[in-house]
PDB file of N, CA and C in Angstrom:
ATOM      1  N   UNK A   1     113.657  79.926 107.906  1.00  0.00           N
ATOM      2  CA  UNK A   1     112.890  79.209 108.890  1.00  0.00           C
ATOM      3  C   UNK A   1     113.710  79.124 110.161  1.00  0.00           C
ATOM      4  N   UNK A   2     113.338  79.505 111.524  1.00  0.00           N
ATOM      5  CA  UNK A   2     113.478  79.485 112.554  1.00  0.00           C
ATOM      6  C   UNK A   2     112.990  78.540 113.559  1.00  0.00           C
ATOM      7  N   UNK A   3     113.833  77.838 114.118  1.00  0.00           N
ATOM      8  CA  UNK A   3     113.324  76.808 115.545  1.00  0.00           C
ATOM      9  C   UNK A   3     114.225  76.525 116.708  1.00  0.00           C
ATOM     10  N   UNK A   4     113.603  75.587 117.141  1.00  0.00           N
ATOM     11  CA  UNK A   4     114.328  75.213 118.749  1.00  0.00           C
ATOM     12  C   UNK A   4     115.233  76.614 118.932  1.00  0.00           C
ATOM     13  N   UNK A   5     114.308  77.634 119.643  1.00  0.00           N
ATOM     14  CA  UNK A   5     115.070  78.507 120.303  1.00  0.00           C
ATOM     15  C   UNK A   5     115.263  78.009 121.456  1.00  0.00           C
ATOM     16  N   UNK A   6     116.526  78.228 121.667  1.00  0.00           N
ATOM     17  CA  UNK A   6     117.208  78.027 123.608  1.00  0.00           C
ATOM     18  C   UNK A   6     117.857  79.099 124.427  1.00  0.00           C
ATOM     19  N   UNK A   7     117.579  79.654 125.546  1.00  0.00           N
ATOM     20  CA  UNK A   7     117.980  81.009 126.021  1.00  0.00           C
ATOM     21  C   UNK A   7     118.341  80.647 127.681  1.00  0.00           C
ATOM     22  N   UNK A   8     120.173  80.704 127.970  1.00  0.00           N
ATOM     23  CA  UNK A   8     120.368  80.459 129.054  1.00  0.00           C
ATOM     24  C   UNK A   8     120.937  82.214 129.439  1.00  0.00           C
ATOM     25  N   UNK A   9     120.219  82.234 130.564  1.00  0.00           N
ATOM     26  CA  UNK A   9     120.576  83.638 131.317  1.00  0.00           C
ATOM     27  C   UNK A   9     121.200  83.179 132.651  1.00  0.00           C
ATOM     28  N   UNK A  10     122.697  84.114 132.497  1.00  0.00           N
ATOM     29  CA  UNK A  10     123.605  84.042 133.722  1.00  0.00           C
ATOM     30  C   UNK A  10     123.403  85.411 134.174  1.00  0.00           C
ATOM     31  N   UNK A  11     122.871  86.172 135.120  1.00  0.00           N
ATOM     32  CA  UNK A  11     122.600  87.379 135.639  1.00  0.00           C
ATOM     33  C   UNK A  11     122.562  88.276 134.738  1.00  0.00           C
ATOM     34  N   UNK A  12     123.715  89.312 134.317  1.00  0.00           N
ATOM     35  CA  UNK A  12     123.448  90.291 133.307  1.00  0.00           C
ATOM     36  C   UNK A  12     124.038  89.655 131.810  1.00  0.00           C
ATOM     37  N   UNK A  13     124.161  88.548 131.766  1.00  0.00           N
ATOM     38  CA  UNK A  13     124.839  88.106 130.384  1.00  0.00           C
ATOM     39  C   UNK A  13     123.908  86.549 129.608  1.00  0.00           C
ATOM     40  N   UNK A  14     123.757  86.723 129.064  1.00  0.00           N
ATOM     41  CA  UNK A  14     122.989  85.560 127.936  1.00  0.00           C
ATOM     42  C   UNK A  14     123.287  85.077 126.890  1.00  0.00           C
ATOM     43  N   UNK A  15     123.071  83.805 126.387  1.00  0.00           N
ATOM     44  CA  UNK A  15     123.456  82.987 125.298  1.00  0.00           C
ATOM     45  C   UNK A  15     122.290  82.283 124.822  1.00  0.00           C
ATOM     46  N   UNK A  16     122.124  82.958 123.740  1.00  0.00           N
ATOM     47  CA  UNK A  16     121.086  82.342 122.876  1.00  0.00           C
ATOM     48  C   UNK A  16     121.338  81.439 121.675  1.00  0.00           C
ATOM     49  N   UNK A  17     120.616  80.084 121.389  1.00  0.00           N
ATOM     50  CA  UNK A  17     120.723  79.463 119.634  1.00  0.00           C
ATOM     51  C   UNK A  17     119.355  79.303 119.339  1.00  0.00           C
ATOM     52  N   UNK A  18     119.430  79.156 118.063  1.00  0.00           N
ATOM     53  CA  UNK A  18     118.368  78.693 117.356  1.00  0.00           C
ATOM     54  C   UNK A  18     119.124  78.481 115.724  1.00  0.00           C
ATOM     55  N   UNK A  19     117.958  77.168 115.775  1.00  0.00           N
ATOM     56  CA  UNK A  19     118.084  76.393 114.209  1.00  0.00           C
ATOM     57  C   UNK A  19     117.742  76.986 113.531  1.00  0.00           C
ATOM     58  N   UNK A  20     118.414  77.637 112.108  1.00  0.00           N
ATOM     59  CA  UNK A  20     117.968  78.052 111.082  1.00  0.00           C
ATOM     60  C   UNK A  20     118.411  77.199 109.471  1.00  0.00           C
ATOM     61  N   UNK A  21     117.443  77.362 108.606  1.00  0.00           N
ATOM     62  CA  UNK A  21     117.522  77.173 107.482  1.00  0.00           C
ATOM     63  C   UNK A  21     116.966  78.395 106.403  1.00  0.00           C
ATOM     64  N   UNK A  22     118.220  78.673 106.074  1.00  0.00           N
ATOM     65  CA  UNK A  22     118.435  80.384 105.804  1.00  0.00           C
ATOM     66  C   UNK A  22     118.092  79.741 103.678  1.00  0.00           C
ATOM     67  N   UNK A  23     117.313  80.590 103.132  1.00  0.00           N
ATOM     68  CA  UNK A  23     117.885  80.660 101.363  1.00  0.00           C
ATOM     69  C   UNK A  23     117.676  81.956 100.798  1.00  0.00           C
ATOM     70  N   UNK A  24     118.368  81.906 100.093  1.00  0.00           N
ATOM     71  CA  UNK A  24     119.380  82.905  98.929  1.00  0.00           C
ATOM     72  C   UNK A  24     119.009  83.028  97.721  1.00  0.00           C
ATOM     73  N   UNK A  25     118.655  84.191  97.385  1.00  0.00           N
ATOM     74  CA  UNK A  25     118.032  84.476  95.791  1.00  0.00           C
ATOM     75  C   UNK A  25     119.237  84.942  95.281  1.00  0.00           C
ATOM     76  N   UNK A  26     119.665  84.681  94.278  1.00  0.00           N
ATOM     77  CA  UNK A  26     120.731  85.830  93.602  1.00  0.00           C
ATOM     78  C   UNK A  26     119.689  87.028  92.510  1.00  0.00           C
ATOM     79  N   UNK A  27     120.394  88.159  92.279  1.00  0.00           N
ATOM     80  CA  UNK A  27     119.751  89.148  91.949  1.00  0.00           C
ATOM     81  C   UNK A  27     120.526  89.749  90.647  1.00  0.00           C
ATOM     82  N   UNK A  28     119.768  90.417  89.897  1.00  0.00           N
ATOM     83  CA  UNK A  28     120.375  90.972  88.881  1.00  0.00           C
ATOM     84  C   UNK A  28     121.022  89.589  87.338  1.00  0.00           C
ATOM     85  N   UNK A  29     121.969  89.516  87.197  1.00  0.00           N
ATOM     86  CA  UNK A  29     122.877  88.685  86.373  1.00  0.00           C
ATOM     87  C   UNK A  29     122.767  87.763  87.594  1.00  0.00           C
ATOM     88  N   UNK A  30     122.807  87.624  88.593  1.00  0.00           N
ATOM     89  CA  UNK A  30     122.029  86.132  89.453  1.00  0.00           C
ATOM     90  C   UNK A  30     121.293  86.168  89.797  1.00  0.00           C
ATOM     91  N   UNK A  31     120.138  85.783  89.053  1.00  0.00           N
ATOM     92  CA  UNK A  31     119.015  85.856  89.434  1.00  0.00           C
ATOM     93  C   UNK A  31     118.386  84.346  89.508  1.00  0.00           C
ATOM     94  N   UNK A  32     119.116  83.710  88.834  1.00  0.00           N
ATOM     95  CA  UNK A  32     118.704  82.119  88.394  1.00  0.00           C
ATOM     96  C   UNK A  32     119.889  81.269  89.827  1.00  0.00           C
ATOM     97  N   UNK A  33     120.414  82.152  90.149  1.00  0.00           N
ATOM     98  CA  UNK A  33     121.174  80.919  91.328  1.00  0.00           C
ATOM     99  C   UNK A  33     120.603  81.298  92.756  1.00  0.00           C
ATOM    100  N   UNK A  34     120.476  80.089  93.418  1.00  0.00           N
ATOM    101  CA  UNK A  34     120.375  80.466  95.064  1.00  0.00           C
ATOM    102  C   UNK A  34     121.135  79.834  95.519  1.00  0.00           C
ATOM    103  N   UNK A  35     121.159  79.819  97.239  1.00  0.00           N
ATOM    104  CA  UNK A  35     122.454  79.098  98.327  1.00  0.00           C
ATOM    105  C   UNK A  35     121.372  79.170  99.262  1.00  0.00           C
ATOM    106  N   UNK A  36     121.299  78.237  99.916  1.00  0.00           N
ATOM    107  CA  UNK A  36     120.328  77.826 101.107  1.00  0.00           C
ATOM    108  C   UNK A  36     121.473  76.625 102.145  1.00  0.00           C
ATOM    109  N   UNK A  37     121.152  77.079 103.049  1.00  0.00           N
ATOM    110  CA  UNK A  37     122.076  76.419 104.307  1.00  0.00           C
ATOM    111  C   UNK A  37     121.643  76.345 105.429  1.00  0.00           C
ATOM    112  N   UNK A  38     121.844  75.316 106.357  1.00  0.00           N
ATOM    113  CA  UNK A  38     121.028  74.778 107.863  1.00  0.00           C
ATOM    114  C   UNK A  38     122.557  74.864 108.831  1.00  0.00           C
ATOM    115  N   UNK A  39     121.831  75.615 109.697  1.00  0.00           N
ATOM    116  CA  UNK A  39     123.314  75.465 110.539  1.00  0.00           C
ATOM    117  C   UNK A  39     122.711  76.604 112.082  1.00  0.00           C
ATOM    118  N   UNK A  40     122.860  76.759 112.738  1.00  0.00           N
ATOM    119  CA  UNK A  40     122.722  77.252 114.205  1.00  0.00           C
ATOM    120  C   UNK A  40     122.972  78.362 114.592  1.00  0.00           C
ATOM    121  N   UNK A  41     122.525  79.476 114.495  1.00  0.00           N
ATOM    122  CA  UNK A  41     122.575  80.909 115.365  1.00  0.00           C
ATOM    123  C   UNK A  41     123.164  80.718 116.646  1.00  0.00           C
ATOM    124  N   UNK A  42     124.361  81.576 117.068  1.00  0.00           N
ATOM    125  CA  UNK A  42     124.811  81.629 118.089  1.00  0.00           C
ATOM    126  C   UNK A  42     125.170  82.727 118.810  1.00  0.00           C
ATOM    127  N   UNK A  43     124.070  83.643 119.624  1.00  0.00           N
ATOM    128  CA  UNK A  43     124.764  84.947 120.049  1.00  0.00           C
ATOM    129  C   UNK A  43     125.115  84.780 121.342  1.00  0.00           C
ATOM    130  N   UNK A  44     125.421  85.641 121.724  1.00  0.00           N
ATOM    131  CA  UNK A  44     125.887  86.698 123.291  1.00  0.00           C
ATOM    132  C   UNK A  44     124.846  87.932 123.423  1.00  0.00           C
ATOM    133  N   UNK A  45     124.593  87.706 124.722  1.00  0.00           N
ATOM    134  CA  UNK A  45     123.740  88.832 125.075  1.00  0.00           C
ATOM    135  C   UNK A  45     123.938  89.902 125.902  1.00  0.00           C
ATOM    136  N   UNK A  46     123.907  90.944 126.324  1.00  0.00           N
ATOM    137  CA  UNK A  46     124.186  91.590 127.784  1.00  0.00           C
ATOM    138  C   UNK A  46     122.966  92.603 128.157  1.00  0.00           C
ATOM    139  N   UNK A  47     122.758  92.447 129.163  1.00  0.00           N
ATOM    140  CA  UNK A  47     121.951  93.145 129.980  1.00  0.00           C
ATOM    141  C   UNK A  47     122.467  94.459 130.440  1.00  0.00           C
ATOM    142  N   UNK A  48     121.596  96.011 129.363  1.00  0.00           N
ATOM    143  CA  UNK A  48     122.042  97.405 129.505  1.00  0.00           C
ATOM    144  C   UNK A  48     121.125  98.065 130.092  1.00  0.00           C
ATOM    145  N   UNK A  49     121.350  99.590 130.492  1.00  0.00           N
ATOM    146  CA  UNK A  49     119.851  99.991 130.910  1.00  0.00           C
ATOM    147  C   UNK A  49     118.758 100.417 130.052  1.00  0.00           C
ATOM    148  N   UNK A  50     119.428 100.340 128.446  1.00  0.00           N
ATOM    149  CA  UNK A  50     118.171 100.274 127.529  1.00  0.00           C
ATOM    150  C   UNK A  50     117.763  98.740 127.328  1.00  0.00           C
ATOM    151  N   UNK A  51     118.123  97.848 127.987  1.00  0.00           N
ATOM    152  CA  UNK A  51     117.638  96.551 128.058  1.00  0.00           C
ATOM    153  C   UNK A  51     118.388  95.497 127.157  1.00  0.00           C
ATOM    154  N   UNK A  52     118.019  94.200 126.298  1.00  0.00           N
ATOM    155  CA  UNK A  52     119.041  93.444 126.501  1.00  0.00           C
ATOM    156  C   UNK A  52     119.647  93.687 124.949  1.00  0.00           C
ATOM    157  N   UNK A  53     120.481  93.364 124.873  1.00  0.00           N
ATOM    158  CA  UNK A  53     121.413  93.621 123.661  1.00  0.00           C
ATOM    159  C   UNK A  53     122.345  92.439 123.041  1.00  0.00           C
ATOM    160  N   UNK A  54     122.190  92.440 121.966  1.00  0.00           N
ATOM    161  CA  UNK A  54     123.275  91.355 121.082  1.00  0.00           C
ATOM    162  C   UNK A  54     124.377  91.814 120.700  1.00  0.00           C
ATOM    163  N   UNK A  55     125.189  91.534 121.715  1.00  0.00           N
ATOM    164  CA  UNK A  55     126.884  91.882 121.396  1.00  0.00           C
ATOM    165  C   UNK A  55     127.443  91.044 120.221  1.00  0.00           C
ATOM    166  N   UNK A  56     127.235  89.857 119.760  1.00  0.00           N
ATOM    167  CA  UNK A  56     127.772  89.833 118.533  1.00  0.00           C
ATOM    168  C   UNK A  56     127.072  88.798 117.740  1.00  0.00           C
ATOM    169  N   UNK A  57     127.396  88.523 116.555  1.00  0.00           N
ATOM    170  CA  UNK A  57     126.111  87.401 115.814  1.00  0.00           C
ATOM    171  C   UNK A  57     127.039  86.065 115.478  1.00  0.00           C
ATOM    172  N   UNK A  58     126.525  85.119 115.467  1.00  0.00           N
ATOM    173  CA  UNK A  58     127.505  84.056 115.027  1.00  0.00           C
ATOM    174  C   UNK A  58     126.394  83.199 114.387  1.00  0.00           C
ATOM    175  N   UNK A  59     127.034  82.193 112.944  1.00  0.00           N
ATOM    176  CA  UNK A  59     126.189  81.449 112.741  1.00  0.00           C
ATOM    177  C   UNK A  59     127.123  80.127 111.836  1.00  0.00           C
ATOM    178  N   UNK A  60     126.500  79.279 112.406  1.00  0.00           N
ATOM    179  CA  UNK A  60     127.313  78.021 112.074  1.00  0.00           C
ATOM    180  C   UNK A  60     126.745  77.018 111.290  1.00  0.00           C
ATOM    181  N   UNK A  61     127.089  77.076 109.805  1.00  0.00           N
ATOM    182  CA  UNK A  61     126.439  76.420 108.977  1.00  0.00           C
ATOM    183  C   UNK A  61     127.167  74.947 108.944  1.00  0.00           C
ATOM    184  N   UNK A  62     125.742  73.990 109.139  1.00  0.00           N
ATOM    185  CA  UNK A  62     126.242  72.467 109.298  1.00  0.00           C
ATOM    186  C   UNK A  62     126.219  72.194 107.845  1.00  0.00           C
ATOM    187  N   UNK A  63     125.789  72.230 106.871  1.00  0.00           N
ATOM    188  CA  UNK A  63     125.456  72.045 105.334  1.00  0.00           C
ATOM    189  C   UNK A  63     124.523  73.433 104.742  1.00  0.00           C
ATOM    190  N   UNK A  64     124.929  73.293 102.742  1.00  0.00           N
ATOM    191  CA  UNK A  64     124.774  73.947 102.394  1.00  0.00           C
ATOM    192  C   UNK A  64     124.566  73.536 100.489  1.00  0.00           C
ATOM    193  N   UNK A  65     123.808  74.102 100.367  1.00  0.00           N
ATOM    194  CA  UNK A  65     123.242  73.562  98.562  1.00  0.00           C
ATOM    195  C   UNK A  65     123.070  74.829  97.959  1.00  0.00           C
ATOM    196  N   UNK A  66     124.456  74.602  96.237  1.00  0.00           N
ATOM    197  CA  UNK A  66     123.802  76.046  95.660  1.00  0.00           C
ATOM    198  C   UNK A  66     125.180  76.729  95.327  1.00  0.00           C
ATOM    199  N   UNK A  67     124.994  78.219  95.273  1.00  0.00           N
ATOM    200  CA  UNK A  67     126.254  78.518  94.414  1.00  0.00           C
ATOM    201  C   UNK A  67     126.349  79.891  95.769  1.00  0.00           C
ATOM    202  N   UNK A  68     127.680  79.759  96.444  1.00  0.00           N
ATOM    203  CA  UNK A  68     127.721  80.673  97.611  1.00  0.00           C
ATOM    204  C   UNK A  68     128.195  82.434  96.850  1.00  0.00           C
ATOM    205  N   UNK A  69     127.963  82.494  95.712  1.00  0.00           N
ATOM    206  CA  UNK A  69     128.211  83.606  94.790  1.00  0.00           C
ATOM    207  C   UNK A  69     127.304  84.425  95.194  1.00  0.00           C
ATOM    208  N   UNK A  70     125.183  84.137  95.302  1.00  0.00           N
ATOM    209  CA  UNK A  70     124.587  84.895  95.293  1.00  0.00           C
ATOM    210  C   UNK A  70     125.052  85.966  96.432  1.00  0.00           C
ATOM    211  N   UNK A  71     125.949  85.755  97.410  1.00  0.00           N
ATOM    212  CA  UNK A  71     126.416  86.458  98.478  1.00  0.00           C
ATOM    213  C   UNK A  71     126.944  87.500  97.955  1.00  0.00           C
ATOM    214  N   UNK A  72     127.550  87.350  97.124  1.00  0.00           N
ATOM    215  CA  UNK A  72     128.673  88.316  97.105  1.00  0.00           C
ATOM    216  C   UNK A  72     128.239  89.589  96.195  1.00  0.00           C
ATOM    217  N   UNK A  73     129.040  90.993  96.610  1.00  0.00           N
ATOM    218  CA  UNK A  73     128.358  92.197  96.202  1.00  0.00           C
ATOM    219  C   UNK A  73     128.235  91.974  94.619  1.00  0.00           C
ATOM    220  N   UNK A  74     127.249  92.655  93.775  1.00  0.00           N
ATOM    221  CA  UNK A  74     127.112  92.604  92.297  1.00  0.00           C
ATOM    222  C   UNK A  74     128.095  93.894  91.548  1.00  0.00           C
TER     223      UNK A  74
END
C-alpha cells in the first residue's frame, strides 16, 4: 500500500517520499511465514534527455511484524 506521495523539484534534480506498508509471503519451505513493515520511500531523481530517472532507492522502515527470513534467498 502506497500514500502521501510528496515531490519537491529543484531544476534538473528531485526528491521524492511516499508511505509504504510493504508484506512478505515466504515461499517454498516458507511458505507459512511473512514480514510486513511501514516505513517511507526515499529517492533522488535527475532530469535526462530520456526524461526523469531514479538514481537510487532508499527505504526506511519505522516498524516491522514477522520473521525477516522470508527475504532471504531459498
Amino acid at each position: 500500500l502506497l500514500g502521501n506521495f510528496r515531490v519537491a523539484v529543484d531544476g534538473t534534480l528531485a526528491t521524492s517520499t511516499c508511505e509504504a506498508r510493504v508484506f512478505h509471503q515466504g515461499a517454498g519451505e516458507r511458505e507459512h511465514l511473512t514480514w510486513e513493515c511501514f516505513g517511507t520511500y526515499r529517492d533522488p531523481w535527475e532530469r535526462t534527455t530520456a526524461g526523469w530517472r531514479m538514481t537510487e532507492r532508499g527505504f526506511d522502515v519505522r516498524a516491522a511484524v514477522g520473521d525477516f527470513s522470508v527475504l532471504q534467498p531459498g
